[in-house]
Protein backbone atom coordinates (compact mmCIF):
# COMPACT_ATOMS: atom_id res chain seq x y z
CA UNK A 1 -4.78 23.47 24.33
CA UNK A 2 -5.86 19.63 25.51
CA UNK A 3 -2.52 18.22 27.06
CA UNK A 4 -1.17 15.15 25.16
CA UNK A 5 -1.94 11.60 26.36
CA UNK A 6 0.75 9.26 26.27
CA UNK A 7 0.70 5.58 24.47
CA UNK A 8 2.58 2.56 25.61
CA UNK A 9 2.77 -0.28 22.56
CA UNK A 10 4.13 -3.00 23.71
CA UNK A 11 6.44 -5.36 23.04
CA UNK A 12 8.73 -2.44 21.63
CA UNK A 13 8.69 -0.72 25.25
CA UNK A 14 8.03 2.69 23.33
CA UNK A 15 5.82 5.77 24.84
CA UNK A 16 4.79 7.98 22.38
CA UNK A 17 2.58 11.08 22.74
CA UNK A 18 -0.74 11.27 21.17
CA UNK A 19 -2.73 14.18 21.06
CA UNK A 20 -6.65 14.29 22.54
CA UNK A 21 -8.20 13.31 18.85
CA UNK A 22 -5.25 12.05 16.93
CA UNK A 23 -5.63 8.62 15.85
CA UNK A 24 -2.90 6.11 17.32
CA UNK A 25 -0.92 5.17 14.79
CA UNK A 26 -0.72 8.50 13.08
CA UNK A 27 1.46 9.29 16.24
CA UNK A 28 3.28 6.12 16.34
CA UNK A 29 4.53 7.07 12.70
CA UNK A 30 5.30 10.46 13.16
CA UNK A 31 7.61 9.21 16.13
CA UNK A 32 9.37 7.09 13.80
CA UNK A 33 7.72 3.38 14.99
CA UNK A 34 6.60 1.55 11.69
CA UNK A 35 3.91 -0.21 13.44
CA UNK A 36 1.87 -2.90 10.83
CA UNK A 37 -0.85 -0.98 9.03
CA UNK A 38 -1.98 -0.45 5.31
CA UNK A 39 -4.95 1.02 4.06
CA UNK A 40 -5.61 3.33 6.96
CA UNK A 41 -9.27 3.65 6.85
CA UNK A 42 -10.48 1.53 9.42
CA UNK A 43 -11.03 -1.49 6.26
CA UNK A 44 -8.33 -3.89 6.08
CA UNK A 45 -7.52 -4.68 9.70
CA UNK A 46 -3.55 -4.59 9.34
CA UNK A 47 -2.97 -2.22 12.46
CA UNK A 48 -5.39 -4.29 14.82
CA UNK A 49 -3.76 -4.43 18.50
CA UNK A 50 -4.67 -5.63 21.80
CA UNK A 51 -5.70 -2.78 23.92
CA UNK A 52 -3.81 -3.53 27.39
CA UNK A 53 -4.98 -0.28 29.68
CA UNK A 54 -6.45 2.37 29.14
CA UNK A 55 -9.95 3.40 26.42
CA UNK A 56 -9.90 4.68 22.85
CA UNK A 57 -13.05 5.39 21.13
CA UNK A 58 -13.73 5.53 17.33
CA UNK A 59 -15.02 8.70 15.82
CA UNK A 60 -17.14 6.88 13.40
CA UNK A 61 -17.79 3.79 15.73
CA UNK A 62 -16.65 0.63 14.95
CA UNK A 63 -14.37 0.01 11.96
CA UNK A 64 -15.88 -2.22 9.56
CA UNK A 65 -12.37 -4.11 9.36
CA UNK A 66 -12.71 -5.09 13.29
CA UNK A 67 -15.72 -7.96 13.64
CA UNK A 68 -17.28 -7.41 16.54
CA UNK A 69 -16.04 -10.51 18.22
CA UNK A 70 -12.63 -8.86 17.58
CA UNK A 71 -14.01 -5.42 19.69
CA UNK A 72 -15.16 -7.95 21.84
CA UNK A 73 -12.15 -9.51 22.94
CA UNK A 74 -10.31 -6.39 23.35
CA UNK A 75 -8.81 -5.36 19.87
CA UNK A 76 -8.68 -2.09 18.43
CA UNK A 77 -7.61 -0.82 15.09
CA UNK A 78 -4.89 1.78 15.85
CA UNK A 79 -5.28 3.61 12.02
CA UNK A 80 -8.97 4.81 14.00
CA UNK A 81 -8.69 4.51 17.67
CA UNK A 82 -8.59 7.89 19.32
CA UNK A 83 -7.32 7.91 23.37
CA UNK A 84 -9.15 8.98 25.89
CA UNK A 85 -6.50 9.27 28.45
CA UNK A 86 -2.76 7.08 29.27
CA UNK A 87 -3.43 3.96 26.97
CA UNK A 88 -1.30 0.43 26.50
CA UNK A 89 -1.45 -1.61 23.54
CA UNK A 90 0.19 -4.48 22.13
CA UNK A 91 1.32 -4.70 18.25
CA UNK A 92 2.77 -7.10 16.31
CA UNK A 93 6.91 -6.64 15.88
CA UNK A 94 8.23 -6.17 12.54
CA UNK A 95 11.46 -5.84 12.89
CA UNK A 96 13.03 -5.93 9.48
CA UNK A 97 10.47 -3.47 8.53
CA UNK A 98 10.76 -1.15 11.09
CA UNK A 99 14.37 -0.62 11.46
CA UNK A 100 14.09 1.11 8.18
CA UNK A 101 14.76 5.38 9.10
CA UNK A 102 12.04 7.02 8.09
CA UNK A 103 12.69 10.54 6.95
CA UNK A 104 11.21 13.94 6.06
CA UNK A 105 13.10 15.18 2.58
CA UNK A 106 12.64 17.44 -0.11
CA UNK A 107 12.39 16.44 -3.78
CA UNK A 108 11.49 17.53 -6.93
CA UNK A 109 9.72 15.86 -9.84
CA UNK A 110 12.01 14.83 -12.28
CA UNK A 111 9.49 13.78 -15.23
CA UNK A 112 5.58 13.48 -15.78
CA UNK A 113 4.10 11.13 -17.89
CA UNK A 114 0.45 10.21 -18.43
CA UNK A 115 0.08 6.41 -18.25
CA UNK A 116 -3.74 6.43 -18.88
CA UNK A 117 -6.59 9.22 -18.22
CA UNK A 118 -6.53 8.92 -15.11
CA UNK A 119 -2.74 7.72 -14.05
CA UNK A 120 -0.04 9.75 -13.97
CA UNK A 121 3.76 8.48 -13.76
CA UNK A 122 5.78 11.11 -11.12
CA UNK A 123 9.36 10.54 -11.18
CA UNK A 124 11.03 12.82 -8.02
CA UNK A 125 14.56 13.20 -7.20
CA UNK A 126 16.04 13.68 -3.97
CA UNK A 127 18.98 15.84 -3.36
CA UNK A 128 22.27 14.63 -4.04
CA UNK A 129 23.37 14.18 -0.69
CA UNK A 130 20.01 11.95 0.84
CA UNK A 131 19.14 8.83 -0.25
CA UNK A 132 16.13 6.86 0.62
CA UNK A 133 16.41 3.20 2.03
CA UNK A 134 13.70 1.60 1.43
CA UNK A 135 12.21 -2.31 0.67
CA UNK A 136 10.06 -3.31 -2.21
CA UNK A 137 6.07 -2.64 -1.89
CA UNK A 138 7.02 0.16 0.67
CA UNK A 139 4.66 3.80 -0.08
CA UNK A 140 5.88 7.31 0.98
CA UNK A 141 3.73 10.26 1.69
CA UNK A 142 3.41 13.38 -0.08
CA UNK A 143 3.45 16.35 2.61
CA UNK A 144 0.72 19.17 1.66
CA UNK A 145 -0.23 22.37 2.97
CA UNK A 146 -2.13 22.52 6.62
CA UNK A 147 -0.62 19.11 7.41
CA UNK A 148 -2.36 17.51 4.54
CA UNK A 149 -0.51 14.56 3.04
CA UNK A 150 -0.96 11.62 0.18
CA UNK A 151 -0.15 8.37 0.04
CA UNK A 152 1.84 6.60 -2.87
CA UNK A 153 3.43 3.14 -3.72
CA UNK A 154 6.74 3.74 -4.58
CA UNK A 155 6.69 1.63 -8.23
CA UNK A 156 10.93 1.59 -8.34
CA UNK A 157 12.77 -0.76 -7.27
CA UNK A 158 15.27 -0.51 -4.42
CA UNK A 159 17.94 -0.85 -6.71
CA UNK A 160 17.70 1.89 -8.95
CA UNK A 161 16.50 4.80 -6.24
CA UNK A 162 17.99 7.39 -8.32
CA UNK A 163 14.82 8.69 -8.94
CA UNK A 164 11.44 7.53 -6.97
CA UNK A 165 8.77 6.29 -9.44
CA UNK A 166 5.03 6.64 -7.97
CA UNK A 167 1.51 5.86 -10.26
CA UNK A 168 -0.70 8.38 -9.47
CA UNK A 169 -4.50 8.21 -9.94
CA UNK A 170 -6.39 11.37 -10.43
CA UNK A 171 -8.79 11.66 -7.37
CA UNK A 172 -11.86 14.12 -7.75
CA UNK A 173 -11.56 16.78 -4.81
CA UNK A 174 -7.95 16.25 -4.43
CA UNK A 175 -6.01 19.27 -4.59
CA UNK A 176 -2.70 17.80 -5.30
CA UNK A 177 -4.21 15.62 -8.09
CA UNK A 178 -6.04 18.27 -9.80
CA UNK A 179 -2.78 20.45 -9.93
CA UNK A 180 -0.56 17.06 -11.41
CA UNK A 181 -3.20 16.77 -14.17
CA UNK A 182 -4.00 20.43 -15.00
CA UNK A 183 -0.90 21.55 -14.90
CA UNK A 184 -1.30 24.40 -12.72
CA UNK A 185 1.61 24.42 -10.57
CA UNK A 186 3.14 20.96 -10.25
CA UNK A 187 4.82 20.46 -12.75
CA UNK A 188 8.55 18.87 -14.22
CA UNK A 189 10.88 21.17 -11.29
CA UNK A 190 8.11 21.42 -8.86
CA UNK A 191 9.69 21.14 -5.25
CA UNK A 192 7.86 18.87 -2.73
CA UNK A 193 8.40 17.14 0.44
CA UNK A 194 7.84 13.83 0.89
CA UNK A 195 8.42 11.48 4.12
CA UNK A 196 9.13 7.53 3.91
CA UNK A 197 9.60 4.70 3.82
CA UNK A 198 6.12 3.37 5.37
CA UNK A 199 4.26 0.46 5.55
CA UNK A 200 4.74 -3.02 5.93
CA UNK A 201 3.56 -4.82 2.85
CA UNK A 202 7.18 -5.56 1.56
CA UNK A 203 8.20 -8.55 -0.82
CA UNK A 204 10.00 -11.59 1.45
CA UNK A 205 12.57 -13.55 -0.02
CA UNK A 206 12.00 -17.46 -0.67
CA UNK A 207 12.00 -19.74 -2.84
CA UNK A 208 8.32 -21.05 -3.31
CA UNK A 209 5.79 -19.59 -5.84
CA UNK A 210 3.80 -16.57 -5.30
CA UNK A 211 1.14 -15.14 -6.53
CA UNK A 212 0.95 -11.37 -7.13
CA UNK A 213 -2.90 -9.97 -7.63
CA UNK A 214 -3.33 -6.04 -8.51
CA UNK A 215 -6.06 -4.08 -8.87
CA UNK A 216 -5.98 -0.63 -10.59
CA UNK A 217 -2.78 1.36 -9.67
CA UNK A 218 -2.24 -1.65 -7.11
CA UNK A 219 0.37 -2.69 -9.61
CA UNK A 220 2.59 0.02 -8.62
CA UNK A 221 4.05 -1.31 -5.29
CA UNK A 222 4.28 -5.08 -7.03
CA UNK A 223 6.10 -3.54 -10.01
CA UNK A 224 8.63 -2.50 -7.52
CA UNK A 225 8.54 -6.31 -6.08
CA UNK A 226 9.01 -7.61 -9.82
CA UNK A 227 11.42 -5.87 -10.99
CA UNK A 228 13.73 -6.19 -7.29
CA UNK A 229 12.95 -10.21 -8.30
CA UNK A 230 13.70 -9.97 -11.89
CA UNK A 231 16.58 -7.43 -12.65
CA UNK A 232 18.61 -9.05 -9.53
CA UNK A 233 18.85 -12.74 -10.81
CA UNK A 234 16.26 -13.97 -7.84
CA UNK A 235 14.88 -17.25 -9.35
CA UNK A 236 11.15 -17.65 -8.74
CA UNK A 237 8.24 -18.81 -9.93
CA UNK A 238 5.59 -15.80 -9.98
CA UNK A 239 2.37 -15.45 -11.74
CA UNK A 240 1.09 -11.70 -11.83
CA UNK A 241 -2.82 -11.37 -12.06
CA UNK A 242 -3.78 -7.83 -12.98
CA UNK A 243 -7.32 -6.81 -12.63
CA UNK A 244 -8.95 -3.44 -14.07
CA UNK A 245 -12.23 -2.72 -15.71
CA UNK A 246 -10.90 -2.18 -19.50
CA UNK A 247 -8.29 -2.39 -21.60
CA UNK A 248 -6.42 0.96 -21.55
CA UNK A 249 -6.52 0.60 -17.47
CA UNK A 250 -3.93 -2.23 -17.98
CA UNK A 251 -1.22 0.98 -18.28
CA UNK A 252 1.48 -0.70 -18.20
CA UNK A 253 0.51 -4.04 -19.98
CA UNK A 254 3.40 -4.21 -22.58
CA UNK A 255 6.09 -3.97 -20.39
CA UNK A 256 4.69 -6.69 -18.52
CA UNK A 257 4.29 -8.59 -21.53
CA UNK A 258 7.69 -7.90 -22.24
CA UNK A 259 9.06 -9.18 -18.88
CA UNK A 260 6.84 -12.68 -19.74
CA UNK A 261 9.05 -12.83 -23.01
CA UNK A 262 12.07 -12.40 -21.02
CA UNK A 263 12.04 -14.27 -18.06
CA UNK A 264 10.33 -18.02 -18.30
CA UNK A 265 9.51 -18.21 -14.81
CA UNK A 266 6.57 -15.30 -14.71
CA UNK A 267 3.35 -15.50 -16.01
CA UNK A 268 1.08 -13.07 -16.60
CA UNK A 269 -2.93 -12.65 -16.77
CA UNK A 270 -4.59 -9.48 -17.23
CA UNK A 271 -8.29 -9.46 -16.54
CA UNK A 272 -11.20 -7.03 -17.09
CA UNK A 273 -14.13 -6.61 -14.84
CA UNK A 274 -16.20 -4.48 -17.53
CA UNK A 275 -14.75 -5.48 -21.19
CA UNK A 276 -15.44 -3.85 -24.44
CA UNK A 277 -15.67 -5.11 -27.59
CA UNK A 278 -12.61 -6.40 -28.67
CA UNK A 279 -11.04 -5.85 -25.37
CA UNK A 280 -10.89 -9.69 -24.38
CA UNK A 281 -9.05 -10.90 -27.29
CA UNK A 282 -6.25 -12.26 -24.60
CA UNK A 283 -7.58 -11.21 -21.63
CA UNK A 284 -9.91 -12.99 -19.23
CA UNK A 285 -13.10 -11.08 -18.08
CA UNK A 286 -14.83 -11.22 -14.96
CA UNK A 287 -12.99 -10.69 -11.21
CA UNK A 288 -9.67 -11.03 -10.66
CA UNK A 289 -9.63 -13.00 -7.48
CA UNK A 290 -12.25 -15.86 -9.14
CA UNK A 291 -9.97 -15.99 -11.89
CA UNK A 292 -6.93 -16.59 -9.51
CA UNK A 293 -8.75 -19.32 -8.18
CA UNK A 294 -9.93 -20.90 -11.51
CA UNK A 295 -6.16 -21.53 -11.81
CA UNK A 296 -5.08 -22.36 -8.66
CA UNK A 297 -7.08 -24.99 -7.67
CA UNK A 298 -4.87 -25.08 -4.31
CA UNK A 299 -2.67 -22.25 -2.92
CA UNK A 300 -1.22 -24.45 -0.03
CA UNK A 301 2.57 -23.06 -0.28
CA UNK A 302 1.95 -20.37 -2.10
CA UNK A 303 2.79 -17.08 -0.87
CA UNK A 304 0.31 -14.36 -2.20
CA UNK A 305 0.71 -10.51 -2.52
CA UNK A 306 -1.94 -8.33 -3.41
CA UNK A 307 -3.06 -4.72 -3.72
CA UNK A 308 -5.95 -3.30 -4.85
CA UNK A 309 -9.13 -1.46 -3.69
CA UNK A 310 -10.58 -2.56 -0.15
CA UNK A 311 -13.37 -4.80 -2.41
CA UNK A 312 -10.38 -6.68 -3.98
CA UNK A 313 -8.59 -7.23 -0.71
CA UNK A 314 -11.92 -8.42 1.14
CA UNK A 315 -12.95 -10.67 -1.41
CA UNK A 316 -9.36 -12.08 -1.27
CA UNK A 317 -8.98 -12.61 2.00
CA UNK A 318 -12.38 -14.59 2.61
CA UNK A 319 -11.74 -16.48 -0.38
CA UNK A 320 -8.37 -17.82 -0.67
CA UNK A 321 -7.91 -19.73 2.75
CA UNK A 322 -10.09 -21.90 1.29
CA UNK A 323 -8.38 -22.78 -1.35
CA UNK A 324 -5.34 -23.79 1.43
CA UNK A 325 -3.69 -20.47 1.60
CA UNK A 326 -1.93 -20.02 5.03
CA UNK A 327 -3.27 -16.80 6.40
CA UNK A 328 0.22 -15.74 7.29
CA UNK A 329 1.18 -16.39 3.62
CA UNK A 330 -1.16 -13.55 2.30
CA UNK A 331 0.72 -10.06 2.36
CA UNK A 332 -1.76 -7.05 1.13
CA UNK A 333 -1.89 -3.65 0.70
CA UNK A 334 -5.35 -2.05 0.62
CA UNK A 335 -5.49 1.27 -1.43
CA UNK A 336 -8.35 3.74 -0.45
CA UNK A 337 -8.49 6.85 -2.92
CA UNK A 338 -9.77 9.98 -1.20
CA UNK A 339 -9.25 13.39 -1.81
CA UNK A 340 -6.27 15.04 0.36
CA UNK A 341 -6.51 14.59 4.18
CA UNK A 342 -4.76 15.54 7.76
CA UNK A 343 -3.79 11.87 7.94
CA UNK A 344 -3.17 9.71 5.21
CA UNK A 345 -5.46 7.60 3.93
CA UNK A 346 -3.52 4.75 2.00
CA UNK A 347 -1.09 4.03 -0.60
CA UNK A 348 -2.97 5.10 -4.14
């Protein structure tokens, strides 16, 4: 067996070991360092670093969420980079993030209900003795057979943890998936193991507006966001854009609705990319980013959230600077759905 090669990241003055192969961050998570990352594909550039010493290479070349003026100037995206020997990078500090324990616990789910076609609700509870700490927006992983895992928002709040709420989209090839929805074998009792809290796309407290965009089951880590916001007497102005191609994909449109009824402060548009007939009686058609700048003719001190397919999140984050949105206002969470892999892929 290849001996392991050991990774510096600096400024946390943490070695970890990496093994010849095994992308970077995979092995700064599994030694419990919550470096920044999201989507975990090599897309949405969250994890980029400075590479200090040392070479990585990239099994499928360059990432398409590092520019090539980034490669250039000696960044790397640590969700891809593989090390060829004793490497040193530098990552960004989170620490209010990553003081959170992650841990490895059992569960079991609770309840199943089917929230659309394609979306199922999971509810798991832990044992009676473990509790997991975790902010709003965070994602755990499901841990599979052969060191397979997936990736889900967790849509609770961190208030009511008694149960873990996760939206989970039926994936064709995933194994875990196609057991959820045909009912062979996970169902209501069915143990897992699931480790969390990970990521950094977490709701920060303030006091200006924000702006929350979803796209598809990227409404499950904001619900979690909304309803911390909401059902704690946090006073905010927030208006929720959700974006899906027809009606029924809007699962969870009525309790939304019913939040708008209840609290003055939140607004709500739903839009549709692909509308039926019929289905834009109070919707908006078209994408949901355009119609998030229809409205906001300026998003200078605005915070934004959004999360949503790598498209979405692209099209977001060349877009809204220009409409005055600080880039270190705009917290995102790109969701890649793939069937089951080694190494997760992203929150889905």
């Amino acid at each position: 067996m290849s001996a392991e090669f050991k990774v510096r990241i600096e400024p946390h003055g943490r070695t970890v070991p990496v093994a010849p192969g095994q992308p970077v961050l995979e092995a700064a998570l599994a030694a419990g360092l919550n470096l920044p990352h999201s989507c975990k594909s090599g897309h949405c550039g969250s994890c980029r670093a400075r590479l200090l010493a040392g070479q990585i290479d990239y099994p499928a070349g360059r990432p398409l969420g590092l520019t090539r003026e980034e490669h250039d100037a000696g960044y790397v995206l640590l969700c891809q980079a593989r090390a060829r020997g004793d490497v040193t990078v530098e990552a960004r500090l989170i620490a209010s993030v990553g003081e959170v324990e992650i841990k490895t616990l059992p569960c079991r789910i609770a309840r199943l209900r089917p929230l659309a076609a394609d979306v199922m609700q999971v509810w798991l509870r832990l044992p009676a003795v473990e509790h997991l700490r975790f902010q709003a927006g965070q994602y755990l992983d499901v841990l599979l057979e052969g060191g397979r895992r997936r990736s889900f928002s967790i849509a609770s709040p961190p208030h009511d943890s008694d149960l873990l709420e996760l939206h989970v989209r039926r994936v064709e090839g995933g194994g875990f998936t196609s057991q959820l929805f045909g009912g062979t074998g996970l169902r209501e009792g069915a143990l897992l193991r699931i480790e969390g809290p990970v990521g950094q796309f977490v709701y920060r407290e303030g006091t200006g507006p924000v702006v929350m965009v979803a796209g598809g089951t990227g409404f499950a880590p904001l619900k979690s966001m909304l309803r911390h916001v909401l059902e704690t007497g946090r006073q905010r102005d927030i208006h929720l854009y959700w974006g899906a191609r027809h009606a029924p994909d809007l699962y969870e449109e009525d309790l939304v609705l019913g939040w708008v009824r209840r609290h003055p402060r939140l607004r709500f548009t739903a839009v549709l990319s692909q509308a039926g007939a019929g289905e834009a009686a109070h919707r908006r058609t078209g994408w949901v980013h355009e119609a998030v700048l229809a409205d906001h003719a300026s998003l200078s001190g605005s915070e934004v959230y959004a999360a949503g397919p790598p498209a979405m999140i692209e099209a977001i984050r060349a877009s809204f600077p220009g409409a005055g949105l600080a880039p270190e206002r705009l917290y995102f969470d790109s969701f890649d759905y793939a069937p089951d892999s080694q190494a997760a892929t992203a929150p889905a």
